[in-house]
N, C-alpha and C. Protein backbone atom coordinates (compact mmCIF):
# COMPACT_ATOMS: atom_id res chain seq x y z
N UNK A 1 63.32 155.61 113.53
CA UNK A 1 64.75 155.67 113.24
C UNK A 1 65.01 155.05 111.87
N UNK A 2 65.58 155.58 111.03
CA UNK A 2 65.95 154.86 109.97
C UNK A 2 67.03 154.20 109.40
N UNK A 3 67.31 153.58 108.88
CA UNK A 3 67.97 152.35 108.67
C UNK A 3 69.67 153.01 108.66
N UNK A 4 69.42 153.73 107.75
CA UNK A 4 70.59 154.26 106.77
C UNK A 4 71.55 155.05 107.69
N UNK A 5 70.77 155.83 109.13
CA UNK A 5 72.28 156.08 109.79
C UNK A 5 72.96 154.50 110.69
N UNK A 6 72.19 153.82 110.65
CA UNK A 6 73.29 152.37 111.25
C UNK A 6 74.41 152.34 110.13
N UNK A 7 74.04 152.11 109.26
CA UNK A 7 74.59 151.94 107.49
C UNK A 7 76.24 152.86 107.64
N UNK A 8 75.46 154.23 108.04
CA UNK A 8 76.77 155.18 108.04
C UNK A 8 77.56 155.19 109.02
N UNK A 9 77.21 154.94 110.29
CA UNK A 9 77.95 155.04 111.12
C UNK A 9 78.67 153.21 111.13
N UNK A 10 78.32 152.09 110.48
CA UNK A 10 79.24 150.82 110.44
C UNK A 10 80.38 151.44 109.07
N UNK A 11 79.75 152.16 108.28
CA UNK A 11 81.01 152.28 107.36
C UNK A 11 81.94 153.22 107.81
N UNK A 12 81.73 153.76 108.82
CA UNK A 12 82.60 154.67 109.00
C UNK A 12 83.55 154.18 110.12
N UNK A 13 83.01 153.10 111.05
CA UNK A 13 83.73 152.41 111.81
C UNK A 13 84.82 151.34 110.74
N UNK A 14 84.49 150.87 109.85
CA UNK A 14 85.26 149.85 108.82
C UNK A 14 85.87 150.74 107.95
N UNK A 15 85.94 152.05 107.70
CA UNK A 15 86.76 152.64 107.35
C UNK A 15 88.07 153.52 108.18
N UNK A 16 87.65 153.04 109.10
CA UNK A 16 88.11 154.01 110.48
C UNK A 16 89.38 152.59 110.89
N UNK A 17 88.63 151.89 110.76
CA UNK A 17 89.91 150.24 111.08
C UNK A 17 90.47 150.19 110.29
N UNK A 18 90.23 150.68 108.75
CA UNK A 18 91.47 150.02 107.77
C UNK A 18 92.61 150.79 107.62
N UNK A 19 91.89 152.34 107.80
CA UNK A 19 93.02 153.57 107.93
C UNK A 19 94.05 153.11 109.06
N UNK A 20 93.63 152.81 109.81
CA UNK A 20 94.14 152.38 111.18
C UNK A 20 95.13 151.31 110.90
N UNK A 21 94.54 150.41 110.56
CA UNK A 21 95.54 149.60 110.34
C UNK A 21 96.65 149.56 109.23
N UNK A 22 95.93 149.97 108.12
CA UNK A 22 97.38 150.72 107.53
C UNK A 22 98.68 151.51 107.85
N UNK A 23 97.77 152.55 108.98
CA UNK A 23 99.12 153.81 109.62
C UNK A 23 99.68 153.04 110.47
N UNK A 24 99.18 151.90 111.09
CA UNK A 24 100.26 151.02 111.97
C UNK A 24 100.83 150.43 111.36
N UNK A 25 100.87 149.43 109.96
CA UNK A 25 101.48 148.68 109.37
C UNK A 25 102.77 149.14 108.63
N UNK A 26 102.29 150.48 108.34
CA UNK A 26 103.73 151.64 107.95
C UNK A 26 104.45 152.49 108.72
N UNK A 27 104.01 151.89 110.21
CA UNK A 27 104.81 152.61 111.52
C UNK A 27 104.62 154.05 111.68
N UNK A 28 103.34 154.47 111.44
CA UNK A 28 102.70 155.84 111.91
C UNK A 28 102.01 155.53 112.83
N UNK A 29 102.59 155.22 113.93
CA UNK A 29 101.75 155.00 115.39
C UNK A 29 100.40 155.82 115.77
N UNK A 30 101.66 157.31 115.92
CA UNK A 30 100.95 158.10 116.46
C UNK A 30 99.59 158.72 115.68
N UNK A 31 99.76 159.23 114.06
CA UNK A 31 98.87 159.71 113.23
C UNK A 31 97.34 158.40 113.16
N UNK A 32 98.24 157.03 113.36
CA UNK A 32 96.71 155.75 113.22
C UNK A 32 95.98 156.32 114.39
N UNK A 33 96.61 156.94 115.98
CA UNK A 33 95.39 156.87 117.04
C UNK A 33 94.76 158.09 116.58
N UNK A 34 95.18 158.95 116.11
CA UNK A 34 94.35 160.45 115.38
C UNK A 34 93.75 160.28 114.86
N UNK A 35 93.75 159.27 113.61
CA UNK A 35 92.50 159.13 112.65
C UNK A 35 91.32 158.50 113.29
N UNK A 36 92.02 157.30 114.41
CA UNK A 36 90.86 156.39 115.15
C UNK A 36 89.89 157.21 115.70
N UNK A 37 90.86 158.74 116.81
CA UNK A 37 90.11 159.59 117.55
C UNK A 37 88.76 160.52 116.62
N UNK A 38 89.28 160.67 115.07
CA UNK A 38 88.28 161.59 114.39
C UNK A 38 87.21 160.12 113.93
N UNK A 39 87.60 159.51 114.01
CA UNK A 39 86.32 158.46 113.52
C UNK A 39 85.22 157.96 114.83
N UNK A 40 86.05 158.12 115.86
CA UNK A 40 84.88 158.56 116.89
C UNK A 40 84.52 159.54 116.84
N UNK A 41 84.81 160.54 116.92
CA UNK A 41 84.57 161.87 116.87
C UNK A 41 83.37 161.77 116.31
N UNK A 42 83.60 161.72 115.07
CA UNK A 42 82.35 161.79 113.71
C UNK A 42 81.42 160.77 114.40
N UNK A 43 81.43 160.00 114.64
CA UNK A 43 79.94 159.06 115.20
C UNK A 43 79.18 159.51 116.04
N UNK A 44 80.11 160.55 117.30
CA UNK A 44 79.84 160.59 118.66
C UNK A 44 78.88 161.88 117.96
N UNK A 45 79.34 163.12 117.17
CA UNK A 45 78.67 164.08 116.51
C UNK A 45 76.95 163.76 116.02
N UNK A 46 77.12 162.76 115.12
CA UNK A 46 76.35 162.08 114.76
C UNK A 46 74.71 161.79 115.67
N UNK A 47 75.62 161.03 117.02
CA UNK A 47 74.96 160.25 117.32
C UNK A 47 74.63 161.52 118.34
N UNK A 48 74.79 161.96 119.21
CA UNK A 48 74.83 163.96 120.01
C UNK A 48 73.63 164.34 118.70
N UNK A 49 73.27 164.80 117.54
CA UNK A 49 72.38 165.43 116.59
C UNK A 49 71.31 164.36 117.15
N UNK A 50 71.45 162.98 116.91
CA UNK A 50 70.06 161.79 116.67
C UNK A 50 69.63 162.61 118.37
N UNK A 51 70.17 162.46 119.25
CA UNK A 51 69.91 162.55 120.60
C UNK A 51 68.86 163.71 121.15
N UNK A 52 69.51 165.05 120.42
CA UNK A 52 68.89 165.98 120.52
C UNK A 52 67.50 166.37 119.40
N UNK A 53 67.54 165.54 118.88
CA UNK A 53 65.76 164.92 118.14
C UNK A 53 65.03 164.79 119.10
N UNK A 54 65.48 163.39 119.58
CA UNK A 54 65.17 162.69 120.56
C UNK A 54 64.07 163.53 121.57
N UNK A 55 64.97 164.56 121.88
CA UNK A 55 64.48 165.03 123.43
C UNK A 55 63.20 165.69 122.55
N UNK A 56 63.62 167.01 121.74
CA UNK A 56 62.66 167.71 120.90
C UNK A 56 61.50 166.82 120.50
N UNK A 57 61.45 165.75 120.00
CA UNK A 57 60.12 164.83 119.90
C UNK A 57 59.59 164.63 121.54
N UNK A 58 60.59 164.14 122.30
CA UNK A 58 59.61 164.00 123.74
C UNK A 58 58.90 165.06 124.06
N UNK A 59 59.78 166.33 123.90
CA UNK A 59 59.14 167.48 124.42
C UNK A 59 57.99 167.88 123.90
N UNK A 60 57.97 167.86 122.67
CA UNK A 60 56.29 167.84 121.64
C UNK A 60 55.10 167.25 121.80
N UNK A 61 55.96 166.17 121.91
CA UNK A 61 54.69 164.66 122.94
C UNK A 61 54.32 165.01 124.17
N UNK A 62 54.74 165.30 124.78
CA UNK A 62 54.45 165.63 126.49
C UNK A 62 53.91 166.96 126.58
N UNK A 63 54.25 168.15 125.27
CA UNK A 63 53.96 169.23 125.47
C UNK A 63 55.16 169.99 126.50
N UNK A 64 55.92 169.78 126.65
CA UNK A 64 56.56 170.90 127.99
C UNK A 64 57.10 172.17 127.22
């Protein structure tokens, strides 16, 4: 595993809080939980691709 997707997926969480907290601080309630929802989004994507490696290397290793 390499380093650099931890890297991307913490900046994208600390960019994901400041948006956030900005659209609340200027009383865009609703648009701050939207941006929060696409900044999971994007990780969960992310992290769904690393996963399906995952299996594809087991499966190579084991042969099935």
């Amino acid at each position: 595993m390499d380093v650099d997707i931890i890297f991307k997926i913490a900046a994208i969480g600390i960019l994901t809080a400041v948006v956030s907290q900005i659209l609340k601080n200027s009383g865009k309630d609703d648009i701050s939980t939207l941006a929060t929802l696409a900044g999971v989004v994007i990780v969960l994507f992310m992290v769904v691709g690393m996963i399906g490696e995952l299996f594809t290397n087991i499966r190579t290793i084991f042969s099935f």
